[in-house]
N, C-alpha and C. Protein backbone atom coordinates (compact mmCIF):
# COMPACT_ATOMS: atom_id res chain seq x y z
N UNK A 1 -55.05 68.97 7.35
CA UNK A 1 -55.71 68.67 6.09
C UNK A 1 -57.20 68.43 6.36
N UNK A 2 -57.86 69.46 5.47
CA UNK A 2 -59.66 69.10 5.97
C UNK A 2 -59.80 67.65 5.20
N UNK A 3 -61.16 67.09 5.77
CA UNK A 3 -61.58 66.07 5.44
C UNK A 3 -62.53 66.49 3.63
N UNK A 4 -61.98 65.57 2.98
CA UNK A 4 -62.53 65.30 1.82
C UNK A 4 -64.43 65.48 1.74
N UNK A 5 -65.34 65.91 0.61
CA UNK A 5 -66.45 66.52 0.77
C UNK A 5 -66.66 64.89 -0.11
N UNK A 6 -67.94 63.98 0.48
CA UNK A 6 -68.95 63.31 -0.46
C UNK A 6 -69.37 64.03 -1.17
N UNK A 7 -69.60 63.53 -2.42
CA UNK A 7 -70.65 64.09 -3.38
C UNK A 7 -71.84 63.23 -3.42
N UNK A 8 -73.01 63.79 -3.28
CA UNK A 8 -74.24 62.97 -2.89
C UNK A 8 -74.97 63.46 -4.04
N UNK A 9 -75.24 62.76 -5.31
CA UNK A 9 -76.17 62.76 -6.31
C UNK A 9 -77.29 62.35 -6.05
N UNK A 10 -78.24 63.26 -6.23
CA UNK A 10 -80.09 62.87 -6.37
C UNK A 10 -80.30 63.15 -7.41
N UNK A 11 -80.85 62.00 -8.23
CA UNK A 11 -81.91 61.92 -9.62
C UNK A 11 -83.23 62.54 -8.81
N UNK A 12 -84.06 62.64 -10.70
CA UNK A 12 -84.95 63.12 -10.50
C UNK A 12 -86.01 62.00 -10.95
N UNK A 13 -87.51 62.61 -10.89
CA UNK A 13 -88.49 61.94 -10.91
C UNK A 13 -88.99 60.70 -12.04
N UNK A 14 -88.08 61.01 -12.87
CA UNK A 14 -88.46 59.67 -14.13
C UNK A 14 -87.41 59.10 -13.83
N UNK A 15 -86.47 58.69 -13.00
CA UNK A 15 -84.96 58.09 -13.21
C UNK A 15 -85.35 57.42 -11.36
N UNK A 16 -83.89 56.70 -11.55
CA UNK A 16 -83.14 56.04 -10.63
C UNK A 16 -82.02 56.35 -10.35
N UNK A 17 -81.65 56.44 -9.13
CA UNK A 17 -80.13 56.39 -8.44
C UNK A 17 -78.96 56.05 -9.69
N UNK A 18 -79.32 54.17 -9.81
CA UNK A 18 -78.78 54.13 -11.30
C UNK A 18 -78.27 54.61 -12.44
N UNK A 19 -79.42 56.14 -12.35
CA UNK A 19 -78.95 56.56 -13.26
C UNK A 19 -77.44 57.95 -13.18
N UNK A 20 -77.22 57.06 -12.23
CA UNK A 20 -75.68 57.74 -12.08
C UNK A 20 -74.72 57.02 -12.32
N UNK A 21 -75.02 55.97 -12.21
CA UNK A 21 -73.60 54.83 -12.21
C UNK A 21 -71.95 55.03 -13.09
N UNK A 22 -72.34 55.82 -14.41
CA UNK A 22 -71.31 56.65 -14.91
C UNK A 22 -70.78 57.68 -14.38
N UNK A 23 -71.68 58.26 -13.91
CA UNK A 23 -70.91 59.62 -13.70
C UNK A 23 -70.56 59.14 -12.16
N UNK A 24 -70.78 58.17 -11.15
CA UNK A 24 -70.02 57.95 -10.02
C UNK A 24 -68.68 57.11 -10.56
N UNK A 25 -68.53 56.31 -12.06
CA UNK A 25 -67.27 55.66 -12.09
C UNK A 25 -66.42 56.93 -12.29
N UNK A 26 -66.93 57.85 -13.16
CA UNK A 26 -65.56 58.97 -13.35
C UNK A 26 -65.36 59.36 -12.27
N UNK A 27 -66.10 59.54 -10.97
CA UNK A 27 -66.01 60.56 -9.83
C UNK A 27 -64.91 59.52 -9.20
N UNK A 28 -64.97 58.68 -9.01
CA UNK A 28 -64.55 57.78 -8.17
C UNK A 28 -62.96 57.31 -9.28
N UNK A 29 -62.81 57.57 -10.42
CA UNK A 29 -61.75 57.14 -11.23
C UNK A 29 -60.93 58.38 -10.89
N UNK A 30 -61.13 59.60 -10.18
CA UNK A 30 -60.83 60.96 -10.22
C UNK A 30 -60.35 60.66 -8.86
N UNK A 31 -60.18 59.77 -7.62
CA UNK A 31 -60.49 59.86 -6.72
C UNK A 31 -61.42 60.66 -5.96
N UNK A 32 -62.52 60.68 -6.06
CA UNK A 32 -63.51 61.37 -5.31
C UNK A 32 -64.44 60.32 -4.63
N UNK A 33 -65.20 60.70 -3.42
CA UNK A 33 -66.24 60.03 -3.16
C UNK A 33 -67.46 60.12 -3.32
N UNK A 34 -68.13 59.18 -4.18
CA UNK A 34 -69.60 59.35 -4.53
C UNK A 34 -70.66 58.55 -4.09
N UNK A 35 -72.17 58.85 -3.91
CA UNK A 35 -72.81 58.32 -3.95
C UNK A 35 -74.08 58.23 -4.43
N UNK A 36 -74.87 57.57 -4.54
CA UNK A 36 -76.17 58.12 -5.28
C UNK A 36 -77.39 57.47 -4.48
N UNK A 37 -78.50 58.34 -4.27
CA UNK A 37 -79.61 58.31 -2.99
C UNK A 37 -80.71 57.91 -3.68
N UNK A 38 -81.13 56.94 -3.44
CA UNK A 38 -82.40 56.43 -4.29
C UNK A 38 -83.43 57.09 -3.64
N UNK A 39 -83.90 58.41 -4.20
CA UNK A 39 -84.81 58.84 -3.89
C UNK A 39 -86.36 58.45 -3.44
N UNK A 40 -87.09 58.47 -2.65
CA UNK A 40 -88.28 58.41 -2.56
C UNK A 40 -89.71 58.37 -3.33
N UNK A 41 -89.38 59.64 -3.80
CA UNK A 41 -90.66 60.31 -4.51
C UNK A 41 -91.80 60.02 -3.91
N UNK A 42 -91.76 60.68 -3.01
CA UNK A 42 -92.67 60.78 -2.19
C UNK A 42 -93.74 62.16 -2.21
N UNK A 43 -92.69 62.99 -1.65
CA UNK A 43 -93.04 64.50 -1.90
C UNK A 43 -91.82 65.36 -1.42
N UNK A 44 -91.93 66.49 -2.12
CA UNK A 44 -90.36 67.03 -1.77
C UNK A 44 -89.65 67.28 -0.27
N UNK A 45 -90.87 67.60 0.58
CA UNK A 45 -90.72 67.47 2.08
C UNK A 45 -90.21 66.02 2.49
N UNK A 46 -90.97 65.34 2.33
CA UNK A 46 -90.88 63.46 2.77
C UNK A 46 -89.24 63.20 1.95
N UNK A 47 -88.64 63.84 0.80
CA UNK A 47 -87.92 63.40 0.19
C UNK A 47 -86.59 63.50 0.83
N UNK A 48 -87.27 65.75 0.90
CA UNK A 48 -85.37 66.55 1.67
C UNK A 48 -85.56 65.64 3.40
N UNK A 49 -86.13 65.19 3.96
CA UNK A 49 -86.16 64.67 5.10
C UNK A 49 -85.52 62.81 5.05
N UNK A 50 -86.32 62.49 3.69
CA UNK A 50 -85.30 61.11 3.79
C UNK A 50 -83.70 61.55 3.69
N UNK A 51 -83.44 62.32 2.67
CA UNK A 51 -82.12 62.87 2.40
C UNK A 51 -80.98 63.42 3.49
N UNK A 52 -81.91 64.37 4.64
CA UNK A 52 -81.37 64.83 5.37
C UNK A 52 -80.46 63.39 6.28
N UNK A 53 -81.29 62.23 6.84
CA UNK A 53 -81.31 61.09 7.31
C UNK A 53 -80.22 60.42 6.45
N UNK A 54 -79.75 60.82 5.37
CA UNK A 54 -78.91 59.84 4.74
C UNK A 54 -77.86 60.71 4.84
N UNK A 55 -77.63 61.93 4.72
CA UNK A 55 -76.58 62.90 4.99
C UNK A 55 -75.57 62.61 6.31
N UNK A 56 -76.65 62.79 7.87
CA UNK A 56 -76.70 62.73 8.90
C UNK A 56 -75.57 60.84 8.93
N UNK A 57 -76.47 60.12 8.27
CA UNK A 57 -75.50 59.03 8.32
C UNK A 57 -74.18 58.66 7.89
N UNK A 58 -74.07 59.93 6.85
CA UNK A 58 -72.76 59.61 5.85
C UNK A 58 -71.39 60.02 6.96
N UNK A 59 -71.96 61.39 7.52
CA UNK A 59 -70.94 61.87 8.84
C UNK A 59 -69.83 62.58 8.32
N UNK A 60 -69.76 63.44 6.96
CA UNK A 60 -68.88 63.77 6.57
C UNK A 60 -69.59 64.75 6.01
N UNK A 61 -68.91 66.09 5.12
CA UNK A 61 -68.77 67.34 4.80
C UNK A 61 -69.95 66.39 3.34
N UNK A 62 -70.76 67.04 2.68
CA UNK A 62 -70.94 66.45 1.69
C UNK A 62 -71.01 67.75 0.39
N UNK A 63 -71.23 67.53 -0.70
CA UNK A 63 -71.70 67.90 -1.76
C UNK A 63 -72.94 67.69 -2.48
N UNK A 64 -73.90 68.15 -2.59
CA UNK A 64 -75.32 67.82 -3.04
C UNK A 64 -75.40 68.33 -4.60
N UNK A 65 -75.78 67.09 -5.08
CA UNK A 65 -76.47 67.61 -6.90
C UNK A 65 -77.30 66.52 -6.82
N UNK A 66 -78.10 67.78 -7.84
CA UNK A 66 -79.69 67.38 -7.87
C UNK A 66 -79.63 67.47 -9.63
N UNK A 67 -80.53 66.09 -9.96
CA UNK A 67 -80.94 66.38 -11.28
C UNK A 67 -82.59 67.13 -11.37
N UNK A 68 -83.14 67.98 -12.05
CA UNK A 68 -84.77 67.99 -12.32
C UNK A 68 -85.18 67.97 -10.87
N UNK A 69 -85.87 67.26 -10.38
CA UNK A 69 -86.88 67.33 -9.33
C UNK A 69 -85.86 66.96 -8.14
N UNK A 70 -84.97 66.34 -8.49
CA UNK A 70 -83.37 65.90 -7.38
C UNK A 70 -83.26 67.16 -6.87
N UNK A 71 -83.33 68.52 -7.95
CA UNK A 71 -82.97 70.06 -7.21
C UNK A 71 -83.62 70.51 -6.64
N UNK A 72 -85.01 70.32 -6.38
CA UNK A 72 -85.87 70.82 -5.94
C UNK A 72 -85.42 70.30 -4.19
N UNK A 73 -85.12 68.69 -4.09
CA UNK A 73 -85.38 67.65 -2.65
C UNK A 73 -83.81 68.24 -1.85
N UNK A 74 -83.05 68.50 -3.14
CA UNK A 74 -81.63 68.92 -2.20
C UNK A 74 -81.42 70.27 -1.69
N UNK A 75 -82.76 71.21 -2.43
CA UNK A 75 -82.52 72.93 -1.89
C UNK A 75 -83.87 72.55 -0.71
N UNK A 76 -84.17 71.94 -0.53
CA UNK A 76 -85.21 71.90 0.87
C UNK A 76 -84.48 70.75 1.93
N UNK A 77 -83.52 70.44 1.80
CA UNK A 77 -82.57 69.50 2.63
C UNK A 77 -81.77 70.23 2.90
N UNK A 78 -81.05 71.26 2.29
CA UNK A 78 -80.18 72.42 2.66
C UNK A 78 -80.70 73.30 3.49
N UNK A 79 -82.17 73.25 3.48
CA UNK A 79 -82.27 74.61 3.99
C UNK A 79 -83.14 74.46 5.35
C-alpha cells in the first residue's frame, strides 16, 4: 500500500494560511492530510524556496494547491 499524498495549500498574496481553515476541516473530515504554509511574500523565488524547505520537512509524497499568487510559488517549487 503506497503512502498517502499531503495536500499542501498555499494562499495567495492578500490572504493567510488561515484562509484555509475550512477547506482543511473538510479535507481532514474526508480523512485526508492537510496543511496550510504561511507563505512569505517575499518574492516568488524566496517563496518556492521557503516552500521547497517545508516540503523537504513534511517527508512524504505531497500535493500542492496554490491560490492566485500561491500558483505562481508552487509551479516554481515544482520545478
Amino acid at each position: 500500500m503506497s503512502e498517502q499524498p499531503v495536500i499542501v495549500l498555499v494562499h495567495g498574496a492578500f490572504a493567510e494560511s488561515a484562509s484555509w481553515n475550512r477547506v482543511i476541516q473538510r479535507l481532514h473530515s474526508n480523512r485526508l492530510s492537510a496543511v496550510a504554509v504561511a507563505n512569505p511574500l517575499r518574492s516568488v523565488e524566496g517563496d518556492a524556496t521557503y516552500l521547497r524547505d517545508v516540503i523537504a520537512g513534511i517527508g512524504r509524497p505531497v500535493v500542492l494547491v496554490g491560490h492566485s499568487y500561491g500558483g505562481m510559488v508552487i509551479s516554481q517549487a515544482a520545478a
